[in-house]
Protein backbone atom coordinates (compact mmCIF):
# COMPACT_ATOMS: atom_id res chain seq x y z
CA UNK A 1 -17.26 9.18 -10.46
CA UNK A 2 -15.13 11.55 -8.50
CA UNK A 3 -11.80 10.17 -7.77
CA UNK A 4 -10.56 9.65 -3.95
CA UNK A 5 -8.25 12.13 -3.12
CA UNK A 6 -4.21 10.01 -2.20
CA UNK A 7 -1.24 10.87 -0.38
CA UNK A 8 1.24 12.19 -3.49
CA UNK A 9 4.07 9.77 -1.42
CA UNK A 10 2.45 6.93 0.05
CA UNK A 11 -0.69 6.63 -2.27
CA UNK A 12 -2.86 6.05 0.79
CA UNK A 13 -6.50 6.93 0.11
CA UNK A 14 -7.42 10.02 2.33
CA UNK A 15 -10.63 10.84 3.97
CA UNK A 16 -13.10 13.02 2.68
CA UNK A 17 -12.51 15.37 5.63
CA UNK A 18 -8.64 15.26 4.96
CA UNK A 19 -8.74 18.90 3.76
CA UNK A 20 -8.67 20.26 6.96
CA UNK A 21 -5.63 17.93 8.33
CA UNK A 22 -2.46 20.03 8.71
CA UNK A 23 -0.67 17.54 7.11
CA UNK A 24 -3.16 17.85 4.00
CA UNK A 25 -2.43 16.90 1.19
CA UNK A 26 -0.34 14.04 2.74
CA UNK A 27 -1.64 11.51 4.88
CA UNK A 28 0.87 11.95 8.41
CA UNK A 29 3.93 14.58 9.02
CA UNK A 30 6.33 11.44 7.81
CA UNK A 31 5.16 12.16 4.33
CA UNK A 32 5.43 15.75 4.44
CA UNK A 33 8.07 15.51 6.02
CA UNK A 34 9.51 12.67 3.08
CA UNK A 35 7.87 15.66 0.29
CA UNK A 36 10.21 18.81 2.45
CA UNK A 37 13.74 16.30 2.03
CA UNK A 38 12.96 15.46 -1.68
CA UNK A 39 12.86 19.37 -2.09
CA UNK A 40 15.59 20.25 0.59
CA UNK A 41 17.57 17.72 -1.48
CA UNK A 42 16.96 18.85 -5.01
CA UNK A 43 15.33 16.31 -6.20
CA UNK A 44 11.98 18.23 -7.29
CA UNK A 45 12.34 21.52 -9.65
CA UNK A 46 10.91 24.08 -11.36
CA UNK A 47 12.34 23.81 -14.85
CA UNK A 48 9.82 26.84 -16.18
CA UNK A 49 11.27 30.20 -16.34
CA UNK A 50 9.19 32.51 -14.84
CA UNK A 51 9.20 35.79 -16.53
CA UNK A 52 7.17 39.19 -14.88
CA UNK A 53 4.91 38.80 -17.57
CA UNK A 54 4.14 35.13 -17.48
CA UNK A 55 3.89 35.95 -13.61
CA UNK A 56 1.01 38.60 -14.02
CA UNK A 57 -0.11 36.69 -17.02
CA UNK A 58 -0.55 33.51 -14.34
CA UNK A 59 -1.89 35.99 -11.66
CA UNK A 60 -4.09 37.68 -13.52
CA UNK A 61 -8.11 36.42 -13.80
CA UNK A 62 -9.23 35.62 -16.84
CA UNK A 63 -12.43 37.16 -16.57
CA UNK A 64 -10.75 40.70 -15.78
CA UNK A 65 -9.14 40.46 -18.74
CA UNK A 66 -10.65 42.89 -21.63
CA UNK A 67 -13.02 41.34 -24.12
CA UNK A 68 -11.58 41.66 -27.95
């Protein structure tokens, strides 16, 4: 069974057409605008370094990658 898709902040249960809401993934601008402060604020981070070569290694396709 597929799971519904929830707002990350409020855990609401979106809509099946919720993908095209500007607000998607939340469920209203107050929890986007709730997710923006938590970031603003510092309390979200990206703890992984992010080397050029993990960067093209995350960019790159796997399937355009050569075959050994």
């Amino acid at each position: 069974m597929i799971q519904p898709i929830t707002c990350p902040i409020c855990d609401k249960q979106l809509p099946p057409t919720a993908s095209d809401s500007p607000y998607f993934p939340f469920c209203c601008v107050r929890c986007k605008q709730i997710d923006l402060s938590r970031w603003l604020d510092g309390k979200y981070a990206v703890v992984e370094d992010l080397t050029p070569d993990r960067l093209m290694m995350e960019l790159t396709d796997p399937d355009d990658l050569p075959s050994e």
